[in-house]
Protein backbone atom coordinates (compact mmCIF):
# COMPACT_ATOMS: atom_id res chain seq x y z
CA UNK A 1 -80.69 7.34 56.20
CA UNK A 2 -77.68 6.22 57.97
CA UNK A 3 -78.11 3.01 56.79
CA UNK A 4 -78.45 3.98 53.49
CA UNK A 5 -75.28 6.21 53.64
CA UNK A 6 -73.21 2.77 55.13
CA UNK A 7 -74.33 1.30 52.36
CA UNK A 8 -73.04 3.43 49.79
CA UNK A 9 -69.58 3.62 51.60
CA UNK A 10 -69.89 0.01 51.28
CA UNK A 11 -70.37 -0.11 47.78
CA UNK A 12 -67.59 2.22 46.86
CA UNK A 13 -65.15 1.31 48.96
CA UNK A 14 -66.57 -2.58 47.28
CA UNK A 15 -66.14 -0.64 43.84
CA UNK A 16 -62.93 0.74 44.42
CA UNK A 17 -61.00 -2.48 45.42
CA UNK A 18 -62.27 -3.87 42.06
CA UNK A 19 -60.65 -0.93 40.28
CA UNK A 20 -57.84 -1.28 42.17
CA UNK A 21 -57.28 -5.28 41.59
CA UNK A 22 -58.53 -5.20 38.14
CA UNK A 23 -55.38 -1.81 37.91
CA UNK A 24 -52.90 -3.99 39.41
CA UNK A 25 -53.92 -6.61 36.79
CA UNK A 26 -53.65 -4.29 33.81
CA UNK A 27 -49.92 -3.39 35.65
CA UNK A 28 -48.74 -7.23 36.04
CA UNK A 29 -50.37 -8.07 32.19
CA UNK A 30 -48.52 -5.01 31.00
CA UNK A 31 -45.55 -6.05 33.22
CA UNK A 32 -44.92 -9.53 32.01
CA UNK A 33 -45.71 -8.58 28.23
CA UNK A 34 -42.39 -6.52 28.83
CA UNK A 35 -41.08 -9.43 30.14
CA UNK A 36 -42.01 -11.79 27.25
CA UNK A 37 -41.31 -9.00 24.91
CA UNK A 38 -37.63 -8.91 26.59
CA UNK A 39 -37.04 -12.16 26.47
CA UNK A 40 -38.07 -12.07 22.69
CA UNK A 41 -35.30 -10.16 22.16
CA UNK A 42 -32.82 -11.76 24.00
CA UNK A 43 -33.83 -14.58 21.66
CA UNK A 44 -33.32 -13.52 18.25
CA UNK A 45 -30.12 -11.95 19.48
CA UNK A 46 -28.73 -15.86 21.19
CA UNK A 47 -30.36 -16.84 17.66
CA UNK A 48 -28.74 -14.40 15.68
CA UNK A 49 -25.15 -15.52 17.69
CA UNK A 50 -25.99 -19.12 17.33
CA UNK A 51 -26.45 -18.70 13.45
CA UNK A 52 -23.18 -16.83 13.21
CA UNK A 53 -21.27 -19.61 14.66
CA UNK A 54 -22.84 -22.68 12.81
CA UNK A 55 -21.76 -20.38 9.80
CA UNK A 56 -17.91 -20.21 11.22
CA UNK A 57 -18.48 -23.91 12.48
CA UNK A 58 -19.11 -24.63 8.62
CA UNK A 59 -16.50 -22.58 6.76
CA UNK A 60 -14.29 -24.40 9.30
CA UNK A 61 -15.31 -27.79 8.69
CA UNK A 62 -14.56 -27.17 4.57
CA UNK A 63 -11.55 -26.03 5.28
CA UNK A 64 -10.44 -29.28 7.44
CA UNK A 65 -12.44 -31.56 4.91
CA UNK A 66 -10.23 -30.49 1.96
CA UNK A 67 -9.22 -33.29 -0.06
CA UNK A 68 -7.73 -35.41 -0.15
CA UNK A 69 -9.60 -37.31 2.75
CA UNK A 70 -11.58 -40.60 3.53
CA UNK A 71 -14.21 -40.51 5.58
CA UNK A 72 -17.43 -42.91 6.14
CA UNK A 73 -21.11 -41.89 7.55
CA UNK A 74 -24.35 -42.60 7.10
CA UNK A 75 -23.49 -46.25 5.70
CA UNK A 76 -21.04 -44.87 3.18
CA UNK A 77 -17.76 -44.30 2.59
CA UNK A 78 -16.20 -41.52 0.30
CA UNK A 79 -12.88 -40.78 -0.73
CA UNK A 80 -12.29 -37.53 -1.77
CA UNK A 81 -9.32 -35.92 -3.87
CA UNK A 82 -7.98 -33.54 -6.83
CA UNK A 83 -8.21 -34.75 -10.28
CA UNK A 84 -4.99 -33.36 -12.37
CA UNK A 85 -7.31 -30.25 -13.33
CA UNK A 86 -7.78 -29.39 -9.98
CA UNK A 87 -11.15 -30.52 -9.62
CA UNK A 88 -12.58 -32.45 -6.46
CA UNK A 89 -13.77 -35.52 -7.61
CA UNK A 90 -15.56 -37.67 -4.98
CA UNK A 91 -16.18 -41.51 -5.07
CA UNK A 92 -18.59 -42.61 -2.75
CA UNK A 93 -19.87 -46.46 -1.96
CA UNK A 94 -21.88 -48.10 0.51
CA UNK A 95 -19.98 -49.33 3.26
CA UNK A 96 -21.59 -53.16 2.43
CA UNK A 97 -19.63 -53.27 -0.90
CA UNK A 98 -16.84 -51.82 0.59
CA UNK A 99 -16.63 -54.87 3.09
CA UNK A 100 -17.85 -57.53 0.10
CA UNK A 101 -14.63 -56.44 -1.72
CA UNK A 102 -12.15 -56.64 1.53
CA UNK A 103 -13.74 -60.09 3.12
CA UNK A 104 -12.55 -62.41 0.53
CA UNK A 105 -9.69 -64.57 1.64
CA UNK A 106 -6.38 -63.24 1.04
CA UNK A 107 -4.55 -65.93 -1.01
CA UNK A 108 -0.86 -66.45 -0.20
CA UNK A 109 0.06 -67.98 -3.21
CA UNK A 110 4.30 -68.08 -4.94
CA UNK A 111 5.84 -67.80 -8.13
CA UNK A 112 8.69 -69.32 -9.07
CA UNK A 113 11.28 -67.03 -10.88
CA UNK A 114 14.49 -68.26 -12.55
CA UNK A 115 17.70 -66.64 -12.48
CA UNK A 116 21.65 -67.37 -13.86
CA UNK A 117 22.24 -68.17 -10.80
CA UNK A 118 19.05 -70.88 -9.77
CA UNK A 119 15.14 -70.40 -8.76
CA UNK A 120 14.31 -67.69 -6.49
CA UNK A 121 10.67 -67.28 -5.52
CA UNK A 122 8.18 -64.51 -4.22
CA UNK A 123 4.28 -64.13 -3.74
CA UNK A 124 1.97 -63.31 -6.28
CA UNK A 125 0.11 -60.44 -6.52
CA UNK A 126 -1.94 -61.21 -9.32
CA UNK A 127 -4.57 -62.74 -6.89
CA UNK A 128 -5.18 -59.39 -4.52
CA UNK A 129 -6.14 -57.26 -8.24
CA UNK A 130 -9.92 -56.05 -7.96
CA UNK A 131 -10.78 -53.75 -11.67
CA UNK A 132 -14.73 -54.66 -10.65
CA UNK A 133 -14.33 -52.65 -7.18
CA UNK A 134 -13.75 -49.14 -9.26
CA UNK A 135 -16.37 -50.18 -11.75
CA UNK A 136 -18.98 -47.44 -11.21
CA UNK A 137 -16.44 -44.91 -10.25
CA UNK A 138 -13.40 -45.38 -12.79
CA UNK A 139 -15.43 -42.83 -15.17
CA UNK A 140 -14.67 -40.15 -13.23
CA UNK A 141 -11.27 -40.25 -14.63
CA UNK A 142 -11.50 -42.06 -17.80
CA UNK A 143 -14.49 -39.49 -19.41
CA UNK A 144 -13.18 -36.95 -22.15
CA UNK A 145 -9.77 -38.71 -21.70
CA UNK A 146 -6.71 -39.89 -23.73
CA UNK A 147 -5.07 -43.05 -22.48
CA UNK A 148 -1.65 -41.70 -21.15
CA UNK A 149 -4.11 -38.96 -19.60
CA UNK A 150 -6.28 -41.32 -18.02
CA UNK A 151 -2.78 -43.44 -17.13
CA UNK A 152 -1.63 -39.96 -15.24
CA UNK A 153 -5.01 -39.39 -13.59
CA UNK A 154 -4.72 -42.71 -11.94
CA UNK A 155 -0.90 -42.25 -10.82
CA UNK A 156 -2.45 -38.74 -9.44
CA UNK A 157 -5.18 -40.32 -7.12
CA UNK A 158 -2.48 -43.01 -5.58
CA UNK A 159 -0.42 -39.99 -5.46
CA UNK A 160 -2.54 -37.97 -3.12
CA UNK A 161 -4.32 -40.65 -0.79
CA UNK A 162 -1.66 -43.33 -0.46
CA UNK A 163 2.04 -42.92 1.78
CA UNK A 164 4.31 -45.45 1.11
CA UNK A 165 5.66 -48.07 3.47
CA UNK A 166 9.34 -49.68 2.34
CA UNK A 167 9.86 -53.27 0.94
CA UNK A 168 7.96 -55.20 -1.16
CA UNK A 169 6.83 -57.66 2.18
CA UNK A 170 5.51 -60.41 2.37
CA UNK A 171 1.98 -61.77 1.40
CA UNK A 172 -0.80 -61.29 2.63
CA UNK A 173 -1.13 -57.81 0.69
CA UNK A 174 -4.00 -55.71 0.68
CA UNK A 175 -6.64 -55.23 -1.45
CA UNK A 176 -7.39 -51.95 -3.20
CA UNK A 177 -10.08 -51.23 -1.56
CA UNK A 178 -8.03 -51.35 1.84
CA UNK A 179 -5.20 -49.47 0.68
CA UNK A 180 -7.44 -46.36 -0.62
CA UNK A 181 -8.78 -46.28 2.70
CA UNK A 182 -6.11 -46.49 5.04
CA UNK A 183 -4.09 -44.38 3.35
CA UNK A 184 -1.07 -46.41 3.22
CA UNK A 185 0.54 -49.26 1.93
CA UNK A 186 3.53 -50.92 0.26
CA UNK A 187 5.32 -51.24 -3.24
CA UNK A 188 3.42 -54.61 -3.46
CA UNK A 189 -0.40 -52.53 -2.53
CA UNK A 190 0.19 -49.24 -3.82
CA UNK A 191 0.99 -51.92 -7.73
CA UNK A 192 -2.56 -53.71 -6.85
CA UNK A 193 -4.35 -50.25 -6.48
CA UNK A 194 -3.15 -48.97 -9.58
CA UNK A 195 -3.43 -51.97 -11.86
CA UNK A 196 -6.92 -52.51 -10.45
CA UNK A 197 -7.43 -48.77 -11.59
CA UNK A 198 -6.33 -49.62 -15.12
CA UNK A 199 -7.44 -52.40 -15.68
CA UNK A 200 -11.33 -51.27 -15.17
CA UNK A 201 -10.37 -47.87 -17.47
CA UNK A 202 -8.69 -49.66 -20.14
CA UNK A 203 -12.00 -51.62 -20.04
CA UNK A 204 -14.19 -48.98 -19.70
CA UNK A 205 -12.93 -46.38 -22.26
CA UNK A 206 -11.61 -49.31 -24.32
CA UNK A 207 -7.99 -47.60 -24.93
CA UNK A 208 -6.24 -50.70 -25.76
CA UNK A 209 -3.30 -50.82 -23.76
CA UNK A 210 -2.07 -53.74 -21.63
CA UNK A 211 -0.91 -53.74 -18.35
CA UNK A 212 1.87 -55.65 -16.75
CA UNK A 213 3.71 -56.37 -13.30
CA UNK A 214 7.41 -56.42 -13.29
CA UNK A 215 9.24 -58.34 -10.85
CA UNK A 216 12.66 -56.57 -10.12
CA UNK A 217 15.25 -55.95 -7.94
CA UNK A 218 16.63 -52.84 -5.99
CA UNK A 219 20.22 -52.57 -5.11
CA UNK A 220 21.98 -49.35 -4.06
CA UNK A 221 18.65 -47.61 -4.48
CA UNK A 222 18.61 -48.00 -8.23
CA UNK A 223 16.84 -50.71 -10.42
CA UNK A 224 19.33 -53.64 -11.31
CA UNK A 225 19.59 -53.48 -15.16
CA UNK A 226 22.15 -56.95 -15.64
CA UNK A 227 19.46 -60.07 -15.82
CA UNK A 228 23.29 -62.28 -15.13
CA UNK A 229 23.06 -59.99 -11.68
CA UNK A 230 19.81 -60.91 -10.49
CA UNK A 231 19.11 -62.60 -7.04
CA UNK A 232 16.09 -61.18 -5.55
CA UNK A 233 12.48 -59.88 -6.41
CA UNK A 234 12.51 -56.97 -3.81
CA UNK A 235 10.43 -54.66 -5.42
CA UNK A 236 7.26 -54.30 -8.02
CA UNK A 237 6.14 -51.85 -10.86
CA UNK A 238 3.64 -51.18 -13.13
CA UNK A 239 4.15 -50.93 -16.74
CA UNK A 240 2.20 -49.99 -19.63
CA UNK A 241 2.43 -50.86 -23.08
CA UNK A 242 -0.09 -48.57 -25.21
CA UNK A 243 -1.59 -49.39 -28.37
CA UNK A 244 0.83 -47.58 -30.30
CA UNK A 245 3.54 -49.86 -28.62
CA UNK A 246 5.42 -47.71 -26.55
CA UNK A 247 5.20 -48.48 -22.76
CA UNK A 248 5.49 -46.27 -19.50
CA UNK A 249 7.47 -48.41 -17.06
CA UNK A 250 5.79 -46.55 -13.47
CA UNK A 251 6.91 -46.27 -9.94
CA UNK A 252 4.29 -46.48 -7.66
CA UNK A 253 5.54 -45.33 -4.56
CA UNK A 254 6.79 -42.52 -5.43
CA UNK A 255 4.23 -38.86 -4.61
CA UNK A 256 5.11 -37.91 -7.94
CA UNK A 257 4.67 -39.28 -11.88
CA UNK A 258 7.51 -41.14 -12.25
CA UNK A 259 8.76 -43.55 -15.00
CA UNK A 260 12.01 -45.74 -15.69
CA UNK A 261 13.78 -44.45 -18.43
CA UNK A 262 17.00 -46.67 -18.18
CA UNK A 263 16.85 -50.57 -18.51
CA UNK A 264 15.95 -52.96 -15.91
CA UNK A 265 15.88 -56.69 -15.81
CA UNK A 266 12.81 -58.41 -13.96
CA UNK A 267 10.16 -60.42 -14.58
CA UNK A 268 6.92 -59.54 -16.21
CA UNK A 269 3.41 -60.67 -15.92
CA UNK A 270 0.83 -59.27 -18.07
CA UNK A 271 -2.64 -58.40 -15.67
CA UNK A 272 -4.88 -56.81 -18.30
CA UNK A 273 -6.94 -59.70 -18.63
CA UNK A 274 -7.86 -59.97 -15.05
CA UNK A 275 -11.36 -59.11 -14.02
CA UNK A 276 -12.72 -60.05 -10.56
């Protein structure tokens, strides 16, 4: 009988312990599932946080990519700026054409100009003129457009991405491509740009109108008007004769439209029939 009662004890103290463990169990599963369940939370809210600041991190990165701007990634490169309607317009290009159209040699080639007073000569920039580098992009500005709009949409873009550097300088220039990018360039560039720009409109939207390069000379910050006072070629413009035969004579370093509307002397070259 005693044996019998030992045995018992035995058993329920054996019974207990297993109640016990298998209670302190149910206490550490409940435990950590208020753990995980904590940590849950603390989750979604870091989530919630993180969320809110890739949103601000966004808003903030449209307001410092506002055009106008350059910028390349992902193998391309876009230039971005306001069309005279105030709409972004965006040319983009993959970097390998950009580089084709830079990589060629950069001729250094002179003309030969005559004046009263003997020959003078300065480089050409005939050469450095690229129409075929705008070619898929040019409709951007050319589509539902008159000519002299088209003409003021062009001014517009060299306007917004290109600052001006003094003097004509000497050759080697830059090609169009290098001037949109950098975002700078002189008399002698920012004249390549835009007649490139033409150019590939004119023969695009088929408007008619010929572009030129003038020559001239800049004394006392005005254009030189007496061809018997000629002695330099310090400076280049654009001009543009339209169909109907009047012309826009445009300065092109200038951050707003700007044409001649007194007389100038110079000498003239007619690009329209470039393509390259």
């Amino acid at each position: 009988m005693e044996g019998k009662k030992k045995r018992s004890l035995s058993q329920a103290v054996f019974l207990l312990l297993i109640l016990g463990f298998c209670l302190y169990q149910q206490y550490e599963s409940n435990r950590l599932v208020e753990r995980y369940n904590s940590l849950v939370k603390d989750y979604n809210g870091l989530l919630e946080k993180y969320n809110g600041l890739v949103e601000k991190y966004n808003k903030l990165s449209a307001v410092a990519l506002l055009p106008p701007y350059s910028k390349i990634s992902e193998g391309n490169i876009t230039w971005c700026f306001y069309n005279l309607g105030k709409g972004i317009v965006r040319w983009t290009m993959p970097l390998d054409t950009y580089r084709y159209y830079v990589s060629s040699t950069k001729p250094v080639e002179r003309l030969s100009l005559s004046t009263v007073r003997g020959g003078i000569w300065t480089y050409d920039l005939r050469p450095y003129i690229q129409p075929s580098f705008f070619r898929l992009v040019i409709g951007d500005l050319t589509s539902g457009r008159l000519d002299r709009e088209f003409v003021k949409e062009v001014d517009n873009v060299k306007n917004q991405i290109v600052v001006y550097g003094s003097g004509l300088g000497e050759a080697p220039y830059q090609f169009p491509a290098e001037t949109l990018t950098e975002g700078r360039g002189r008399c002698a560039d920012t004249t390549i740009l835009m007649a490139s720009m033409l150019i590939e409109g004119n023969r695009r939207a088929a408007y008619n109108f010929k572009v030129h390069i003038w020559y001239v000379q800049l004394a006392g910050g005005a254009l030189v008007s007496d061809s018997r006072s000629l002695g330099d070629a310090n400076h280049v413009i654009i001009q543009v004769e339209f169909s109907d035969g009047s012309n826009w004579s445009i300065e092109t370093t200038t951050k707003t439209f700007f044409t001649y509307s007194q007389v100038f002397a110079g000498w003239k070259f007619e690009v329209t029939a470039i393509v390259r």
